[in-house]
Protein backbone atom coordinates (compact mmCIF):
# COMPACT_ATOMS: atom_id res chain seq x y z
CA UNK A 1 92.88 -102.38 -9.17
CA UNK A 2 90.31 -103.65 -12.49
CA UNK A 3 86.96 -104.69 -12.19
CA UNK A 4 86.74 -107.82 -14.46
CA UNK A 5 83.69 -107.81 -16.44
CA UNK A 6 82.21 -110.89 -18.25
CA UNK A 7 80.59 -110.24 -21.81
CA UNK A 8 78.24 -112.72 -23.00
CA UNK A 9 75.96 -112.17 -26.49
CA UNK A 10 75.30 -115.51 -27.77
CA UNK A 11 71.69 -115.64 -26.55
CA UNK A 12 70.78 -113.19 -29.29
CA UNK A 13 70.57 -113.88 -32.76
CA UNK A 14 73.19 -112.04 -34.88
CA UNK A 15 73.55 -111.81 -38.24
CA UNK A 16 76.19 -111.31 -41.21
CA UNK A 17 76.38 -107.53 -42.47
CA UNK A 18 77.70 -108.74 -46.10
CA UNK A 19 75.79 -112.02 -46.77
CA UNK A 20 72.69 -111.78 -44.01
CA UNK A 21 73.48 -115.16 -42.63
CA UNK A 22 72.95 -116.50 -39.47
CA UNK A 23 76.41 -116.02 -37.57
CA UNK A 24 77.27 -118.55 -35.26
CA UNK A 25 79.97 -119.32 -32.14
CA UNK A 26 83.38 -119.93 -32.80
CA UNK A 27 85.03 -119.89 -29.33
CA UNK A 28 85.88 -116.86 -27.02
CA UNK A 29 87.41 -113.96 -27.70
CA UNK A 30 91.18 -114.23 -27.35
CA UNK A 31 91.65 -110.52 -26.80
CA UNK A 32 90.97 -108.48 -23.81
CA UNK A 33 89.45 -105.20 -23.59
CA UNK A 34 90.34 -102.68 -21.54
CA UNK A 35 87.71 -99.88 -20.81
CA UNK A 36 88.26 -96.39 -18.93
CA UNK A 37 85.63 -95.80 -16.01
CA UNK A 38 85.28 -92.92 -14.27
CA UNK A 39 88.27 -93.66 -11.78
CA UNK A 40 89.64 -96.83 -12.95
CA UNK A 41 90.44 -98.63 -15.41
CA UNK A 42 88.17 -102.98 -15.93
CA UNK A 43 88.58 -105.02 -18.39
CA UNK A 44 85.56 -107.15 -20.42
CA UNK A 45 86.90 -111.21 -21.23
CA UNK A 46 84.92 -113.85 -22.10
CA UNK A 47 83.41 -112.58 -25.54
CA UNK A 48 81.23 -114.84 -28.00
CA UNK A 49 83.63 -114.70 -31.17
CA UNK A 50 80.63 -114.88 -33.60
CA UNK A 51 81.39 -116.11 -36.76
CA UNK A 52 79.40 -116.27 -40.43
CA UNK A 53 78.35 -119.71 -41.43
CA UNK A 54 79.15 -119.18 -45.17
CA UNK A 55 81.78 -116.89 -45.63
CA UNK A 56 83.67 -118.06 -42.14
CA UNK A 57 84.47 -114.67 -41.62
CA UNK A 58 84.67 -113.78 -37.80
CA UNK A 59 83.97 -110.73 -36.45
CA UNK A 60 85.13 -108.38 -33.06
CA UNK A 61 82.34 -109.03 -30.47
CA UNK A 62 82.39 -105.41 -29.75
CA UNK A 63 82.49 -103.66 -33.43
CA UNK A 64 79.75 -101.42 -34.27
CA UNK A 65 78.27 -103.70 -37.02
CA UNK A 66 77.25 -106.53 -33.47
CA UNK A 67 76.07 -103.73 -31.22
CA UNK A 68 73.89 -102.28 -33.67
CA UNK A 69 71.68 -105.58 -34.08
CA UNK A 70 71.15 -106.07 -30.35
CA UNK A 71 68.18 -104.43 -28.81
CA UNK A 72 68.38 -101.39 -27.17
CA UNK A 73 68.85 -102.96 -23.65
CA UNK A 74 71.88 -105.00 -24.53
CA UNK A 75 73.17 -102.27 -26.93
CA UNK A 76 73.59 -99.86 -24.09
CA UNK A 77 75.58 -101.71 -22.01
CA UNK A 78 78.73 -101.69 -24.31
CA UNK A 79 80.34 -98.61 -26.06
CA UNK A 80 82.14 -99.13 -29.47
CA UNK A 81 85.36 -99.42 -30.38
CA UNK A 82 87.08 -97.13 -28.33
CA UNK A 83 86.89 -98.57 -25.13
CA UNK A 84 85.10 -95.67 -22.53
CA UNK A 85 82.44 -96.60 -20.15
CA UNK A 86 79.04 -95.09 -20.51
CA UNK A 87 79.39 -93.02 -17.60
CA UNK A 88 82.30 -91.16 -19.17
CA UNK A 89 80.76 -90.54 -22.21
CA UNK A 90 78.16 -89.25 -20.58
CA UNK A 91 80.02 -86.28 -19.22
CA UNK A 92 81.10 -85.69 -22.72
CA UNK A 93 77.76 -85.05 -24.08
CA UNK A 94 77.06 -81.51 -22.53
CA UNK A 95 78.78 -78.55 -24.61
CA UNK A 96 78.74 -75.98 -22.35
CA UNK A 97 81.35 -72.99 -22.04
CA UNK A 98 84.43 -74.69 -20.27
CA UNK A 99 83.41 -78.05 -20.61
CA UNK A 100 85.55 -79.75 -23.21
CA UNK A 101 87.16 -83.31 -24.36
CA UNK A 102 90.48 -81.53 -22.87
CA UNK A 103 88.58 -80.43 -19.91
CA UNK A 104 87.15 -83.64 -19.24
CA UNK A 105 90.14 -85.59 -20.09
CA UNK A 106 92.08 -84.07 -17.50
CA UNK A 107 89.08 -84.06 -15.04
CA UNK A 108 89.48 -88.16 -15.19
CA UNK A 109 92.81 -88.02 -15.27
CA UNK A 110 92.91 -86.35 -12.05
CA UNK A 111 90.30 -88.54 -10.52
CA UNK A 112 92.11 -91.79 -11.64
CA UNK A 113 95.43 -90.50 -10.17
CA UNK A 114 93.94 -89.94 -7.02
CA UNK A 115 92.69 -93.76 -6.72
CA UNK A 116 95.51 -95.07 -8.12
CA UNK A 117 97.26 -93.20 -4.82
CA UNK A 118 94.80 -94.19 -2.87
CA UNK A 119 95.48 -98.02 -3.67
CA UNK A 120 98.84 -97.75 -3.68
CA UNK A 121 98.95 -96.42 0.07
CA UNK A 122 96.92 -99.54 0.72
CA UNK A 123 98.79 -101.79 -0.30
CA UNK A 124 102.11 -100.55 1.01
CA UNK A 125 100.54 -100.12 4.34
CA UNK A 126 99.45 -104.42 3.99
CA UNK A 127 102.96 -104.46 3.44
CA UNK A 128 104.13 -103.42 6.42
CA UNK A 129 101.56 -105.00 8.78
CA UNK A 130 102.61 -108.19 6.72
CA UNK A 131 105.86 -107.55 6.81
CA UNK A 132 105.89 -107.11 11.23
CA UNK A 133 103.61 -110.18 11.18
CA UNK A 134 106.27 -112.02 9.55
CA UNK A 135 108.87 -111.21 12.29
CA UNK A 136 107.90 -114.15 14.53
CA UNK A 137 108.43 -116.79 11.61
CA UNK A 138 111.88 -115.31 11.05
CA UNK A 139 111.58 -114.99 7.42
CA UNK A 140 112.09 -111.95 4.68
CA UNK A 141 109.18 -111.69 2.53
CA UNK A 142 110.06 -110.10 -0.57
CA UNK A 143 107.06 -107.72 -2.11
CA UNK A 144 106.92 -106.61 -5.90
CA UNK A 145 106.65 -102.96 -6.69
CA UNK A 146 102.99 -101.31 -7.11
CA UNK A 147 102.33 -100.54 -10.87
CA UNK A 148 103.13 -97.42 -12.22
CA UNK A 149 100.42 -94.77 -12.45
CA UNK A 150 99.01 -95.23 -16.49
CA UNK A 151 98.33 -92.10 -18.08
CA UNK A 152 94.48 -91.84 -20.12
CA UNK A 153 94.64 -91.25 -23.65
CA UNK A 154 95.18 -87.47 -25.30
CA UNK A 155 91.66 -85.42 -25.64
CA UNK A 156 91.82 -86.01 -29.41
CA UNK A 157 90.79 -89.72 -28.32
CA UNK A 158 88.34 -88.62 -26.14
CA UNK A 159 86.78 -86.63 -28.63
CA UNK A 160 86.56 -89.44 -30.87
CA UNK A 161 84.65 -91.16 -28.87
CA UNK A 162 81.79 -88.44 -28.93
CA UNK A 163 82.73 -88.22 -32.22
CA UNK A 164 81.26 -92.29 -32.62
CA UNK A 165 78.47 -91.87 -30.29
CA UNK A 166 76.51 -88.92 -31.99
CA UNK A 167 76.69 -90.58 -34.84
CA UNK A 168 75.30 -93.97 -33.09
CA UNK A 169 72.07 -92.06 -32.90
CA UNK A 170 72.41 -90.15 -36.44
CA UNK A 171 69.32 -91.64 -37.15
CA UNK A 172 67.55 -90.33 -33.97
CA UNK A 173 68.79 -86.66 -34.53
CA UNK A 174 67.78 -87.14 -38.04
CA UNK A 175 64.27 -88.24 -36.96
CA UNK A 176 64.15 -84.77 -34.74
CA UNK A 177 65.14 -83.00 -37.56
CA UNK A 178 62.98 -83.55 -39.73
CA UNK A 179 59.65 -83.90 -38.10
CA UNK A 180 59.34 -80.36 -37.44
CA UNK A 181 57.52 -78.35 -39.83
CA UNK A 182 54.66 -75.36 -40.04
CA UNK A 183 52.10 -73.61 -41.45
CA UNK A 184 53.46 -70.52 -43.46
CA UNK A 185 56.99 -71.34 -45.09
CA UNK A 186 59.85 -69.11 -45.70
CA UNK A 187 62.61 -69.18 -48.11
CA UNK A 188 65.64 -66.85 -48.02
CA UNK A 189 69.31 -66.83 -49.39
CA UNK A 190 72.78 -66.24 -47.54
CA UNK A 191 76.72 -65.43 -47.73
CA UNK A 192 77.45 -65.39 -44.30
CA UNK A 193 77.12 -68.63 -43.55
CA UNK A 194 79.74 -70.10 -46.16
CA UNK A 195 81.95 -67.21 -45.36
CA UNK A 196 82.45 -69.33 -42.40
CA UNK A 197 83.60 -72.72 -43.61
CA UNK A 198 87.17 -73.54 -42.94
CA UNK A 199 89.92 -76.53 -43.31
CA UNK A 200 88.96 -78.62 -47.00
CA UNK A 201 85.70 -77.46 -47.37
CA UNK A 202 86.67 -73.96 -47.11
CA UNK A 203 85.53 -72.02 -50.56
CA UNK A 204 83.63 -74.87 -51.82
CA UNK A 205 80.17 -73.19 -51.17
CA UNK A 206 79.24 -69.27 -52.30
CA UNK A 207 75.59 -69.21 -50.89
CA UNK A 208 73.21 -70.87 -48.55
CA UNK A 209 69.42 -71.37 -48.86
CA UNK A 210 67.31 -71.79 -45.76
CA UNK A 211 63.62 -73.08 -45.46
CA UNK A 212 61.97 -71.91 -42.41
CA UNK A 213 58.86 -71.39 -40.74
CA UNK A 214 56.23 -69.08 -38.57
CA UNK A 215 58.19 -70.31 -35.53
CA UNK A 216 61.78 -69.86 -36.91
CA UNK A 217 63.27 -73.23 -36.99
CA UNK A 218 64.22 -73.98 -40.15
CA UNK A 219 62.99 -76.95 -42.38
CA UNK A 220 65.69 -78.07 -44.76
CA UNK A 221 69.23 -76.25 -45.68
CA UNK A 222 71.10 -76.09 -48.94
CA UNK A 223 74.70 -75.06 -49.61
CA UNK A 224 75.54 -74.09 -53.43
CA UNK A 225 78.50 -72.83 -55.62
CA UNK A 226 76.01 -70.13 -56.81
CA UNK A 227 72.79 -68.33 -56.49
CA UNK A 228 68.99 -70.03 -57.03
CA UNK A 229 71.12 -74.00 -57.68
CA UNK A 230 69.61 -76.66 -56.29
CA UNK A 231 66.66 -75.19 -54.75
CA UNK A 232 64.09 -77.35 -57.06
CA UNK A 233 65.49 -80.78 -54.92
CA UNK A 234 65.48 -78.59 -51.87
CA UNK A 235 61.70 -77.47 -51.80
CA UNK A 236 60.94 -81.35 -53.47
CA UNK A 237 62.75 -82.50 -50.50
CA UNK A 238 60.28 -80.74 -48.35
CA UNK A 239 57.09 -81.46 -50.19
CA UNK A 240 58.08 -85.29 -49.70
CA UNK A 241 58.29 -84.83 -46.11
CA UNK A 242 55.15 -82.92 -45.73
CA UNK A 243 53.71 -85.85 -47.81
CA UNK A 244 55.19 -88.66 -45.96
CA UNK A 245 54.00 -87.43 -42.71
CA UNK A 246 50.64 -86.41 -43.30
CA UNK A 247 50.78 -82.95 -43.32
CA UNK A 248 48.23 -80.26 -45.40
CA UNK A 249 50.68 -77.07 -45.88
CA UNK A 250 55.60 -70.94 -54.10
CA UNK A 251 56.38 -71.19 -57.18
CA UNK A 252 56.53 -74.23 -59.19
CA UNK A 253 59.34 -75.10 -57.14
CA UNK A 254 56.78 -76.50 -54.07
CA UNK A 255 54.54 -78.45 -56.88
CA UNK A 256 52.14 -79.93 -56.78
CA UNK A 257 50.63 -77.40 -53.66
CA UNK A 258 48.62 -74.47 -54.33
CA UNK A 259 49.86 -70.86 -52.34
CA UNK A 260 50.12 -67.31 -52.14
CA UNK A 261 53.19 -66.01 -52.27
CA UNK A 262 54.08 -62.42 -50.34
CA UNK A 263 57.42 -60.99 -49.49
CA UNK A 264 58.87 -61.03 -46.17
CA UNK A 265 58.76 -57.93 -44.10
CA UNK A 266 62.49 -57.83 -44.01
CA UNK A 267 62.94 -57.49 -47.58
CA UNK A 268 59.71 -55.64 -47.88
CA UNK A 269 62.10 -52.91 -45.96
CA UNK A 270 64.88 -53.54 -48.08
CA UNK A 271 63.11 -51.98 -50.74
CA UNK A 272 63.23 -48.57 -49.03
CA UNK A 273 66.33 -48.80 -47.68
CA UNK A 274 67.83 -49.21 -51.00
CA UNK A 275 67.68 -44.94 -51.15
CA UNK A 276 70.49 -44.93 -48.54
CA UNK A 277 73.79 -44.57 -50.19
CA UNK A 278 75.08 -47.44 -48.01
CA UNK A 279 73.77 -49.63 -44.55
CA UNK A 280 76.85 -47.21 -42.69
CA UNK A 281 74.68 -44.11 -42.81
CA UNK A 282 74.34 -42.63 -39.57
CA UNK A 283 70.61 -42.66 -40.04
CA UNK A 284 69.89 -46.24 -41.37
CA UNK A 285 69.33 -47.62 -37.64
CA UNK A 286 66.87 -44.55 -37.09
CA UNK A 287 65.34 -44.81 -40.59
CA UNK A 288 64.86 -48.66 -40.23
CA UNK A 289 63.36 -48.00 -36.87
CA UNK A 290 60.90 -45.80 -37.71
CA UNK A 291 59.75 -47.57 -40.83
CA UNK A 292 59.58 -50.88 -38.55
CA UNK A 293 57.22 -48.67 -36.09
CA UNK A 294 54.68 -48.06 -39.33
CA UNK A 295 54.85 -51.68 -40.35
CA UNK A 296 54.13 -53.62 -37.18
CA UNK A 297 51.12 -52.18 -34.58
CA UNK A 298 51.07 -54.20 -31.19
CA UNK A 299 48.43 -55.49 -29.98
CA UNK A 300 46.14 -52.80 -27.43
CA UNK A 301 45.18 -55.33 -25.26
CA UNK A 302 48.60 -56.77 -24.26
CA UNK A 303 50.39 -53.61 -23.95
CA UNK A 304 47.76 -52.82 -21.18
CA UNK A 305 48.18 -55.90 -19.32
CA UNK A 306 51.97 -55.67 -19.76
CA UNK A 307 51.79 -52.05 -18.53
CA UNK A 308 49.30 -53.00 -15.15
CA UNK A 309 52.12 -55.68 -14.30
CA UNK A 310 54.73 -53.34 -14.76
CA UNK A 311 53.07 -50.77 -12.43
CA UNK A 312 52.52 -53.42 -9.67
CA UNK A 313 56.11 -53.92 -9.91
CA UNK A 314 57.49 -50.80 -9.35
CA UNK A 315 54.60 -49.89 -6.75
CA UNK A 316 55.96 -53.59 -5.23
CA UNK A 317 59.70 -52.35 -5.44
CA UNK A 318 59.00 -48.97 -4.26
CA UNK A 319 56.35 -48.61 -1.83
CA UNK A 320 54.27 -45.28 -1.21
CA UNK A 321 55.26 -44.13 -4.82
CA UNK A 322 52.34 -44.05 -7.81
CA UNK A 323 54.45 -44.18 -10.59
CA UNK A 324 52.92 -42.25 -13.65
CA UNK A 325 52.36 -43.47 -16.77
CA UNK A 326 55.34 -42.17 -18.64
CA UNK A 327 57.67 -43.76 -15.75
CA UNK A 328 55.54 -46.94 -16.25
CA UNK A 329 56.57 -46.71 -20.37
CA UNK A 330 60.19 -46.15 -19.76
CA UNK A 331 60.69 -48.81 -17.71
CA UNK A 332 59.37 -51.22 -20.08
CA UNK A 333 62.60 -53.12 -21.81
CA UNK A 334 62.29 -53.67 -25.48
CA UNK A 335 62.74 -57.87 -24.98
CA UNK A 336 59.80 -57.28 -22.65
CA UNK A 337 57.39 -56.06 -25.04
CA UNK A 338 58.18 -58.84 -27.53
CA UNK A 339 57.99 -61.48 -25.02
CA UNK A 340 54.43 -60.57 -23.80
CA UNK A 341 52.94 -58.76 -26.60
CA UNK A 342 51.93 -59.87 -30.11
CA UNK A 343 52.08 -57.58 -33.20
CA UNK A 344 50.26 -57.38 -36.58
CA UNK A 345 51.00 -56.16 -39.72
């Protein structure tokens, strides 16, 4: 029922993670690995037991300190410690709604039950043909018992295991991270983030400070036990990845760049806003609504295109029928005007 699986590393050169020497063979691996596939179960023998030449120290074939110096094809052949094929942790990477390390732990659990049925039906039914074959002979074969179904580790295991393999590429998501970056910079302040921390870290943080930009993804994030700490590494931070990467961009916070600062529309409203005895008003939405209305003017030229499309549609969905031009403006949906139109201040 296992696929057996050779594992052979000693044509690449590996190296000691305490004293950088040259690690050499010391025999095979006495251990065997077993490794969950997608419905069964293989096991890898054979393993180069690397060992270092000066501090004889020998070292798991399979540990995350060997896969990490092998190139990328070798590396990706082999999963870490806990011993999952790549195919299964695959179908843990997507994190969609339903699709969890319980859902997929029982998802492979079911599969593997199924061809561990499947086997065992085959090889009951050799017995049998074996066992009529056997009749002319005279003799009474005896047959041993087909293993016992073995049950796959709990999801908390399985969730380890994605656990390990983000963080195999922590320097890749890292990379993502922080190569994105923009033209006009925004800094803002918030409680609601830290309101949200829970288990140890719960009430260790009172306000979080956000860089973003024009596009709204932001640059660099900051949790602090108070208001306006920590912000002078936080915009350094930035300035030294704008400067590493090559890239011409308030306060002397972002030194040593020259700027104009100007307060964000959102605040900018805050200012009026602060009249209202409290956000609850039953006119707040209206008020902030209308004063939104005076801030922002779309653009004349996209709200006619976006109206001539939305009158082909409706002369499309209903034919015979000019629509008029206050039908044409109702049925325009808010998310439609700020997908196709620009605005100004």
């Amino acid at each position: 029922m296992f696929l057996w699986a050779p594992m052979r590393m000693w044509s690449i050169p590996l190296k000691c993670t305490s004293c950088k020497r040259k690690m050499h063979h010391s025999g095979i691996y006495t251990k065997v690995r077993e490794v969950i596939d997608v419905d069964s179960r293989y096991y890898l023998v054979g393993g180069d037991y690397p060992r270092c030449s000066k501090c004889m120290i020998p070292v798991c074939p399979w540990s995350s300190e060997i896969l990490q110096q092998l190139d990328p094809s070798h590396r990706n052949k082999f999963t870490t410690q806990q011993a999952l094929d790549r195919k299964c942790v695959t179908m843990l990477r997507p994190r969609t709604v339903g699709n969890s390390s319980s859902y997929s732990q029982q998802v492979l659990q079911e599969v593997h039950s199924e061809e561990w049925a499947r086997r065992t039906i085959d090889y009951l039914t050799d017995c049998e043909v074996h066992k009529k074959s056997c009749v002319l002979t005279q003799s009474e074969p005896v047959y041993q018992q087909p293993p016992t179904f073995s049950r796959l580790p709990l999801a908390q295991w399985f969730e380890t295991v994605h656990t390990n393999e983000v963080l195999g590429h922590l320097e890749e998501l890292k990379g993502v991270i922080t190569s994105t970056y923009g033209r006009i910079l925004k800094l803002d302040s918030t409680k609601k983030i830290t309101k949200k921390l829970a288990g140890g870290i719960e009430n260790t943080a009172t306000w979080m400070s956000n860089i973003g930009n024009e596009l709204g993804q932001v640059l660099n994030s900051v949790l602090t036990t108070g208001e306006g700490a920590g912000l002078d590494d936080l915009c350094q931070g930035v300035v030294r990845r704008y400067r590493d990467a090559g890239e011409s961009p308030v306060l002397t916070w972002f030194r040593p760049w020259t700027f104009t600062v100007r307060l964000d529309v959102f605040h900018f409203m805050r200012r009026f806003t602060n009249g209202l005895t409290t956000e609850h008003h039953p006119l707040y939405g209206t008020f902030c609504s209308k004063l939104s209305s005076f801030i922002f003017k779309w653009d004349k030229a996209d709200i006619e295109k976006l109206q001539q499309a939305k009158r082909a549609e409706l002369v499309k969905k209903h034919p015979g029928h000019n629509p008029t031009h206050s039908q044409v403006l109702a049925s325009i949906t808010s998310s439609e005007l700020a997908k196709h139109c620009r605005r100004k201040t």
